[in-house]
C-alpha atoms as a PDB file:
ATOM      1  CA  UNK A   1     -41.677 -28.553 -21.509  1.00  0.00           C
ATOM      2  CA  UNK A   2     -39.970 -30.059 -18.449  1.00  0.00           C
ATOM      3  CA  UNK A   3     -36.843 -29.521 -20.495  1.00  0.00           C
ATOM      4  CA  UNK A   4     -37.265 -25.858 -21.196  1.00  0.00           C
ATOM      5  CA  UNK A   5     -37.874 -25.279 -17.207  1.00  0.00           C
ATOM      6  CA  UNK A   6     -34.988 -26.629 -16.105  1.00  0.00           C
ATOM      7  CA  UNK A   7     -32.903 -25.476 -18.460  1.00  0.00           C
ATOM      8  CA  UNK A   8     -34.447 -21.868 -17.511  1.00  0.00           C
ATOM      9  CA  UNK A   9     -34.010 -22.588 -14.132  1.00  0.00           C
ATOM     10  CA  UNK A  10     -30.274 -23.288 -14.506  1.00  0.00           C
ATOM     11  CA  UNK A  11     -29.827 -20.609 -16.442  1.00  0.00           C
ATOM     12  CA  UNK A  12     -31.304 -18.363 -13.799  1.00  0.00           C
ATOM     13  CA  UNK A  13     -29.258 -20.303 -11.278  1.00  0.00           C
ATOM     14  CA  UNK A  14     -25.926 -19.424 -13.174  1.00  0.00           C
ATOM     15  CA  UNK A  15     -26.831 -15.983 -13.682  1.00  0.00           C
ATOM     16  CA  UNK A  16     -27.573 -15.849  -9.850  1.00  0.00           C
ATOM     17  CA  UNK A  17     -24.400 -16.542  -9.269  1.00  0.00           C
ATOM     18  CA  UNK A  18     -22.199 -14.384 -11.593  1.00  0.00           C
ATOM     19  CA  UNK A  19     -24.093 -11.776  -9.895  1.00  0.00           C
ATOM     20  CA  UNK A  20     -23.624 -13.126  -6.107  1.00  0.00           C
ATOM     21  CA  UNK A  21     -19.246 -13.278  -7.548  1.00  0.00           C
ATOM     22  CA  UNK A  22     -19.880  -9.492  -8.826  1.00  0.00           C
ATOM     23  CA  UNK A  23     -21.261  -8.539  -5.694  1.00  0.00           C
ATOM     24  CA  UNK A  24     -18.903 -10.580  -3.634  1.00  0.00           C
ATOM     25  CA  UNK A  25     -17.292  -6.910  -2.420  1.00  0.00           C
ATOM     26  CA  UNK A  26     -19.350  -4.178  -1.542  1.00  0.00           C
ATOM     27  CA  UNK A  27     -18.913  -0.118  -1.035  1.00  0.00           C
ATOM     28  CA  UNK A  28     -18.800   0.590   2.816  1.00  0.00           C
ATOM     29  CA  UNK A  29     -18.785  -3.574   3.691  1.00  0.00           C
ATOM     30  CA  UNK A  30     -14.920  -4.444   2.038  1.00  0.00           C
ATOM     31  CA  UNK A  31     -14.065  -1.490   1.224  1.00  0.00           C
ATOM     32  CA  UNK A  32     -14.575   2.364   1.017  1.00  0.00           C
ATOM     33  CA  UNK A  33     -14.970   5.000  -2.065  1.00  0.00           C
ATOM     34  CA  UNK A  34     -12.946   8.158  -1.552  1.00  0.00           C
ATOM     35  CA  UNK A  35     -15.562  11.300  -1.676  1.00  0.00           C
ATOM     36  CA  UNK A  36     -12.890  13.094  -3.484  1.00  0.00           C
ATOM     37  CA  UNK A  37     -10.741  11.145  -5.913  1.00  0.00           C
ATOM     38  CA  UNK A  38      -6.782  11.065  -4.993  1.00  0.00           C
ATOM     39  CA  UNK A  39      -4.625  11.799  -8.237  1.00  0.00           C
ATOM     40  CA  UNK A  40      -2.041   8.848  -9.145  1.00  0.00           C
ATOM     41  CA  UNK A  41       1.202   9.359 -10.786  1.00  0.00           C
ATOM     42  CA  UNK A  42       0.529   7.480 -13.770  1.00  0.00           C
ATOM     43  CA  UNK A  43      -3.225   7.430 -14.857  1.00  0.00           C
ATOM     44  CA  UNK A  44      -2.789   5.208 -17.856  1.00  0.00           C
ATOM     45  CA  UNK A  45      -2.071   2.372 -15.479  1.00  0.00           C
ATOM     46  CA  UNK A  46      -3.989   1.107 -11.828  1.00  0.00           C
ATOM     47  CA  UNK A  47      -2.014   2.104  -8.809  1.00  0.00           C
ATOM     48  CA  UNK A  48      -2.415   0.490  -5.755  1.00  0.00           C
ATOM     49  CA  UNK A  49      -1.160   2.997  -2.804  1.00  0.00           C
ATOM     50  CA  UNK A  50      -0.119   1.061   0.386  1.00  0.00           C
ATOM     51  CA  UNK A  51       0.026   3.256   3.703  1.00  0.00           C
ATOM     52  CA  UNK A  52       2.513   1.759   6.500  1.00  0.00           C
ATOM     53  CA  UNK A  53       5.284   2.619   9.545  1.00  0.00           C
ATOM     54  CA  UNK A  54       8.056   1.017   9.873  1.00  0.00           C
ATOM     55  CA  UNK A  55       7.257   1.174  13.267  1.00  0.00           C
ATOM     56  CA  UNK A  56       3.846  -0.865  13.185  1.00  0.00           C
ATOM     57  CA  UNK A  57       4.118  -4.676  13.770  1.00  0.00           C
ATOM     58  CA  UNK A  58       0.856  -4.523  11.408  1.00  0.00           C
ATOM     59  CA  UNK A  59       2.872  -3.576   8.444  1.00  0.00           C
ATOM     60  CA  UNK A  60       5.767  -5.822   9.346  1.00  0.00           C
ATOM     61  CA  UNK A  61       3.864  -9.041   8.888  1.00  0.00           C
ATOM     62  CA  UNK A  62       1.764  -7.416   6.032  1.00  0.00           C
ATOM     63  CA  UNK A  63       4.631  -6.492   3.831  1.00  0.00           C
ATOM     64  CA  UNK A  64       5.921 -10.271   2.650  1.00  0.00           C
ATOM     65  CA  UNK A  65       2.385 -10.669   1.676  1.00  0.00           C
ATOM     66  CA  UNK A  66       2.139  -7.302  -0.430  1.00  0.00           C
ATOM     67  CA  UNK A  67       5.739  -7.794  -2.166  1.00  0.00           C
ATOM     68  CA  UNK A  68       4.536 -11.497  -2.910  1.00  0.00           C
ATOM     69  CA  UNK A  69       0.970 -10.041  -4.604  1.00  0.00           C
ATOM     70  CA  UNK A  70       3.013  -7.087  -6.392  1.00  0.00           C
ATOM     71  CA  UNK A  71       5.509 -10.078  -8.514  1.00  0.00           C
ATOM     72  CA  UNK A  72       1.921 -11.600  -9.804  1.00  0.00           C
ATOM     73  CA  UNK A  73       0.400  -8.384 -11.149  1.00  0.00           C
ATOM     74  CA  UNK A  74       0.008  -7.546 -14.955  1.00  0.00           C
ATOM     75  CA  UNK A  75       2.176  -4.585 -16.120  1.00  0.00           C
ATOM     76  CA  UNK A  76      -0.847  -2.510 -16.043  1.00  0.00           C
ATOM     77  CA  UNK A  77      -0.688  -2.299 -12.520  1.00  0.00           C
ATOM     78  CA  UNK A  78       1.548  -0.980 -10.100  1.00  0.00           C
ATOM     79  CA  UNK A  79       2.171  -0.389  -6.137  1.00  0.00           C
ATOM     80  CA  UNK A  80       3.459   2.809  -4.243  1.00  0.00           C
ATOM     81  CA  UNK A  81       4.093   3.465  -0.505  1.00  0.00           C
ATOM     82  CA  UNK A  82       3.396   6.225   1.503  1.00  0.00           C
ATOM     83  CA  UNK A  83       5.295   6.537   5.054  1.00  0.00           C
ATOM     84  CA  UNK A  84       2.708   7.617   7.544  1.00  0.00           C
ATOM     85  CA  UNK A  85       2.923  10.184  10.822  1.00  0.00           C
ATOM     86  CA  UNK A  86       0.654   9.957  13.210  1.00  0.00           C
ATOM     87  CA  UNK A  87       2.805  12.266  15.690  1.00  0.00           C
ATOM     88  CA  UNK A  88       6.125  14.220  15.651  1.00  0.00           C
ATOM     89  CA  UNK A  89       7.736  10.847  17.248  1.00  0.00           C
ATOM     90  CA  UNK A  90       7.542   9.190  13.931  1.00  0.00           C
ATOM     91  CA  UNK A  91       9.300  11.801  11.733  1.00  0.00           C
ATOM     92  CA  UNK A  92      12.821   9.844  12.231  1.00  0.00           C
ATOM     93  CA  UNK A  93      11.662   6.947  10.662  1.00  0.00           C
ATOM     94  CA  UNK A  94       9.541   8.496   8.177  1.00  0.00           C
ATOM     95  CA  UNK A  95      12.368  10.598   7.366  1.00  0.00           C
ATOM     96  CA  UNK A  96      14.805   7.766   6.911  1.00  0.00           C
ATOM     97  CA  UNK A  97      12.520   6.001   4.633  1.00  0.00           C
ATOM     98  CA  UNK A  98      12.460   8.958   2.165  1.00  0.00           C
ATOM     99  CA  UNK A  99      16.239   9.090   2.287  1.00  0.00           C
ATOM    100  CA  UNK A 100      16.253   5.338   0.891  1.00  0.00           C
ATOM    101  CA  UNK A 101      14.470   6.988  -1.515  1.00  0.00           C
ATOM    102  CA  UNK A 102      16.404   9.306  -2.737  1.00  0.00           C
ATOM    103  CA  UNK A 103      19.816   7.322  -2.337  1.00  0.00           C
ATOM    104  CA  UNK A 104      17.972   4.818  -4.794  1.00  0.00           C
ATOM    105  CA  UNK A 105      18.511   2.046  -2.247  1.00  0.00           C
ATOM    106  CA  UNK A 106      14.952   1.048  -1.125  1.00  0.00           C
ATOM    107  CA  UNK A 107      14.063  -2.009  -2.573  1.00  0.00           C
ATOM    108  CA  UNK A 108      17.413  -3.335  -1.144  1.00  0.00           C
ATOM    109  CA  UNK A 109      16.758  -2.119   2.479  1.00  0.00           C
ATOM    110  CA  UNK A 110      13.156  -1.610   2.789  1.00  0.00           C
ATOM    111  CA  UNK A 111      12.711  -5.208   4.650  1.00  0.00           C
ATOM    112  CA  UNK A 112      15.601  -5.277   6.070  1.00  0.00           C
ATOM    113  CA  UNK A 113      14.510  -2.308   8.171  1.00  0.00           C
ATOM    114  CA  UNK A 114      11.446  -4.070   8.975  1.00  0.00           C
ATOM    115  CA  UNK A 115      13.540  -6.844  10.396  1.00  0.00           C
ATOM    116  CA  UNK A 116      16.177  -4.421  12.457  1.00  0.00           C
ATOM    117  CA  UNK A 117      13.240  -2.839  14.218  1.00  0.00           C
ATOM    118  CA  UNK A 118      11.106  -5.931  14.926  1.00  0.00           C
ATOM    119  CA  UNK A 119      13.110  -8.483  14.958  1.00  0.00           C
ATOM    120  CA  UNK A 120      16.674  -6.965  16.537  1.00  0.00           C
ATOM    121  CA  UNK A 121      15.086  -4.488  17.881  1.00  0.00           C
ATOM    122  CA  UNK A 122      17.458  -1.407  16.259  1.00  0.00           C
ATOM    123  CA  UNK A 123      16.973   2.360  16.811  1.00  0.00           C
ATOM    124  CA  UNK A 124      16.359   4.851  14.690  1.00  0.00           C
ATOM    125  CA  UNK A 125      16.276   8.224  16.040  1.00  0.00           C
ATOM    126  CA  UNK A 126      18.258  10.239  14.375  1.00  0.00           C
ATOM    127  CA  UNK A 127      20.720  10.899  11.354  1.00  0.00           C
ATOM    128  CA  UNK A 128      23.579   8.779  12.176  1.00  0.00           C
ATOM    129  CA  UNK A 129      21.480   5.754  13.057  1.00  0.00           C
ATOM    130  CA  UNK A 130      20.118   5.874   9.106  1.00  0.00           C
ATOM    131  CA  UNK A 131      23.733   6.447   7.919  1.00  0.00           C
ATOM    132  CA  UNK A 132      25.351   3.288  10.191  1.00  0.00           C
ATOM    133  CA  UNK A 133      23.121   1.235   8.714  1.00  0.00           C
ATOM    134  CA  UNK A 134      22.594   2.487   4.945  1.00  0.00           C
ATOM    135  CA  UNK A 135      26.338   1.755   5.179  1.00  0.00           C
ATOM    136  CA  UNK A 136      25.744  -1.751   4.444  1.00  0.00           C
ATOM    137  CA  UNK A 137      24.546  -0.619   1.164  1.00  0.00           C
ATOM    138  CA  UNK A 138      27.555   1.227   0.110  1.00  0.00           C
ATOM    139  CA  UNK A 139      26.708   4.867   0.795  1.00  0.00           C
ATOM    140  CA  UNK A 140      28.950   6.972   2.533  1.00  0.00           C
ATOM    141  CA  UNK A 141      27.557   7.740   5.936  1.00  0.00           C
ATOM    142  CA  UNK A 142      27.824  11.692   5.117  1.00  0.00           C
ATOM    143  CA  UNK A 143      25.571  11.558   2.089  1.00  0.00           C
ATOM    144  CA  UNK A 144      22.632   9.578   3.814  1.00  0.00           C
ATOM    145  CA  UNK A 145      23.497  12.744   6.680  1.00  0.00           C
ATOM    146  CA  UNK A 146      22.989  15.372   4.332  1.00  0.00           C
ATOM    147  CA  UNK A 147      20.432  13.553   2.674  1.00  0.00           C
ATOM    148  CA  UNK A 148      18.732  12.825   5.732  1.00  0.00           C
ATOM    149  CA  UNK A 149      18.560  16.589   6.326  1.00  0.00           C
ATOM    150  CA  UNK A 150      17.671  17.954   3.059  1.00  0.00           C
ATOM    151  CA  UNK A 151      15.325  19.966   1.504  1.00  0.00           C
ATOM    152  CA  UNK A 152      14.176  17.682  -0.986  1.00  0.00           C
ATOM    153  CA  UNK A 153      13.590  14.709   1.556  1.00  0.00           C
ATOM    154  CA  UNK A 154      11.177  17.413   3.774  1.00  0.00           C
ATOM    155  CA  UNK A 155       9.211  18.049   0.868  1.00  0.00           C
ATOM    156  CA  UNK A 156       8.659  14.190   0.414  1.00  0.00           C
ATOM    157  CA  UNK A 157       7.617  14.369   3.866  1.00  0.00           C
ATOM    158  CA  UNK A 158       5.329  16.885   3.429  1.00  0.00           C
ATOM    159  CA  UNK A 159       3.318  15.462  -0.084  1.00  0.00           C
ATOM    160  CA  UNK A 160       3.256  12.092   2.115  1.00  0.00           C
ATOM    161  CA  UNK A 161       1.517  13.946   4.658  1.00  0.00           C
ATOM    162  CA  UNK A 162      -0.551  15.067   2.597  1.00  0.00           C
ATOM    163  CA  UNK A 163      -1.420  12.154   0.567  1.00  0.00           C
ATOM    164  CA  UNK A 164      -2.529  10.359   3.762  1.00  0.00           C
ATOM    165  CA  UNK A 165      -5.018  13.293   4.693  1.00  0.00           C
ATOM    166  CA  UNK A 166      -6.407  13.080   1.458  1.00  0.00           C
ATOM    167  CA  UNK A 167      -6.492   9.238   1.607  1.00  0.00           C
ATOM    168  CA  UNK A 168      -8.728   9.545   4.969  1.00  0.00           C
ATOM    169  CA  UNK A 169      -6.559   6.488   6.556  1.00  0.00           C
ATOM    170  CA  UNK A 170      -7.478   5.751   9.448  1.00  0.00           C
ATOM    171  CA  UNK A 171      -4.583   3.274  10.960  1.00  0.00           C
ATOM    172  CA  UNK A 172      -1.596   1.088   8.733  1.00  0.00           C
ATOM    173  CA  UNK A 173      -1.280  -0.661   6.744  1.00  0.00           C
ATOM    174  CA  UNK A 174      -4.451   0.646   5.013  1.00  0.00           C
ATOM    175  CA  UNK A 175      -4.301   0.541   0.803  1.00  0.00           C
ATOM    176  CA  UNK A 176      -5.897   2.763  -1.939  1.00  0.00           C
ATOM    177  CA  UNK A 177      -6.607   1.577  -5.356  1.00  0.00           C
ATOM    178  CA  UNK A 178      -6.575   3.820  -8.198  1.00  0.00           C
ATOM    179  CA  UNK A 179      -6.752   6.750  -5.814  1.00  0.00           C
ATOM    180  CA  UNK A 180     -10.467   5.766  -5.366  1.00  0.00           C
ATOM    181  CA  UNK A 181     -10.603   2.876  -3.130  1.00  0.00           C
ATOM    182  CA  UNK A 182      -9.549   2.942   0.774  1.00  0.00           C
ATOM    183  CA  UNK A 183      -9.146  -1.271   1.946  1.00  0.00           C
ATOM    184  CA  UNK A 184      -8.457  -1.993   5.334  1.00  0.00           C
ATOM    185  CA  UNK A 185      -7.470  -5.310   7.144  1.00  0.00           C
ATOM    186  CA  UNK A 186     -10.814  -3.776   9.567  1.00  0.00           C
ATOM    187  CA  UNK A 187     -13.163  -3.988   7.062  1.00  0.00           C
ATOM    188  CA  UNK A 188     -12.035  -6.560   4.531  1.00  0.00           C
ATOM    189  CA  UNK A 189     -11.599  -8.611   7.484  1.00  0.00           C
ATOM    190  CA  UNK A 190      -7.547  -9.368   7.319  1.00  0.00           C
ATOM    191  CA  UNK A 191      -4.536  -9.103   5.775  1.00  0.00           C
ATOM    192  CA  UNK A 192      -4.912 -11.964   3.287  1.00  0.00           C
ATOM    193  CA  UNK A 193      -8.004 -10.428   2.439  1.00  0.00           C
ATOM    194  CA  UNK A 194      -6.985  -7.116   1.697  1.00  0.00           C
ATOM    195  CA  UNK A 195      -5.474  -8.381  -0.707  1.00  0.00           C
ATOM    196  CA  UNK A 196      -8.704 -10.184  -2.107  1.00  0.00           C
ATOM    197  CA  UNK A 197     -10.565  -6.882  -2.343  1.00  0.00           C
ATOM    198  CA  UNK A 198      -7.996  -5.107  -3.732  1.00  0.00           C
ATOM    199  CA  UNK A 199      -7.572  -7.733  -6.774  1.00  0.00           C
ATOM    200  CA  UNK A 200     -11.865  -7.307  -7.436  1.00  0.00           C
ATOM    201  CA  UNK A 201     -11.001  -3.224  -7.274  1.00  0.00           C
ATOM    202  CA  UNK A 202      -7.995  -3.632  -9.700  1.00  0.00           C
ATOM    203  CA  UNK A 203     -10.172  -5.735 -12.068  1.00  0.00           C
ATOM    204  CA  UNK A 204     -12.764  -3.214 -11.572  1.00  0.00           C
ATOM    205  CA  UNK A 205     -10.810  -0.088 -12.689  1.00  0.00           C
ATOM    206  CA  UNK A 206      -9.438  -2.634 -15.097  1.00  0.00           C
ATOM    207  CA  UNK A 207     -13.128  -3.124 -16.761  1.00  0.00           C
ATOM    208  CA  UNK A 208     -13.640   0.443 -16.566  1.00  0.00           C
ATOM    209  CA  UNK A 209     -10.576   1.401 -18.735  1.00  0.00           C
ATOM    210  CA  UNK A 210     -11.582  -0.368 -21.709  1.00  0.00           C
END
């Protein structure tokens, strides 16, 4: 009989605890569900939709970390940026990110930018700024111009915008899983942790897709 109870009683304990590990992030503690669901590009996989500025010191430090996380995922999983504005001031930069973009050179200047604004402390205001130093990555300073100025590179600056309202953000970086899911370093409690939560969301959305 002794037995029986403490075999009971550990299997009560262990139970205890897978729940206390499902639990371990809750709605409105770690993280926040999105009252109206955010459509992702590709819904047979789990995206995971960062929102930065080049310009915040925030996203700066944050980015190593999230480039690091993105080389571990599974291929069913998959991370997308979002440039945010917070005031006309930041259009240059959000502007010049979306013409990396579209000259297909981001993933080769993306930190590098990072580092000319925080760590050199670079400008960059305006057109030929961008084009001086997308040079570097072999495009002619007229096409990152023209580029710069386009049509097409507005109306990425105008679905960003939008993206980010319908995100409810509320400062950078901030990240969205599965267009659901709004973490922030406020709530999850840093940057590292972020991170943490957004691996028990992924899982989550994971679980639900089988």
């Amino acid at each position: 009989m002794r037995i029986l109870v403490a075999l009971l009683g550990l299997v009560f304990s262990l139970s205890a605890c897978a729940q206390d590990k499902v639990e371990e992030y809750l709605e409105g503690k770690q993280y926040v569900l999105l009252e109206q669901p955010v459509r992702t590009a590709d819904p047979s996989k789990i995206e995971v939709a960062e929102v930065f500025a080049y310009s915040c010191p925030h996203c700066f430090h944050f980015e190593p970390l999230l480039q690091a996380w993105e080389k571990k995922q599974a291929s069913d999983v998959y991370v997308v940026q979002t440039h945010a504005m917070w005031n006309a001031g930041m259009e240059p930069l959000m502007r010049g990110y979306y013409t990396a973009m579209t000259l297909k050179i981001k993933d080769q200047a993306h930190m590098a930018v990072f580092n000319a604004l925080h760590l050199e402390h670079k400008s960059f205001n305006t057109a030929e700024d961008w084009a001086d130093f997308f040079v570097t990555y072999g495009v002619d300073k007229a096409k990152t111009i023209s580029t710069y100025n386009s049509f097409g590179v507005t109306s990425q600056i105008k679905q960003a915008e939008a993206r980010a309202r319908s995100y409810k953000v509320t400062g950078t970086p901030e990240l969205v899983v599965n267009g659901k899911y709004r973490v922030s370093s406020r709530l999850s409690g840093g940057h590292e942790e972020m991170l943490k939560v957004v691996d028990f969301l992924v899982a989550k959305e994971r679980a639900a897709k089988k």
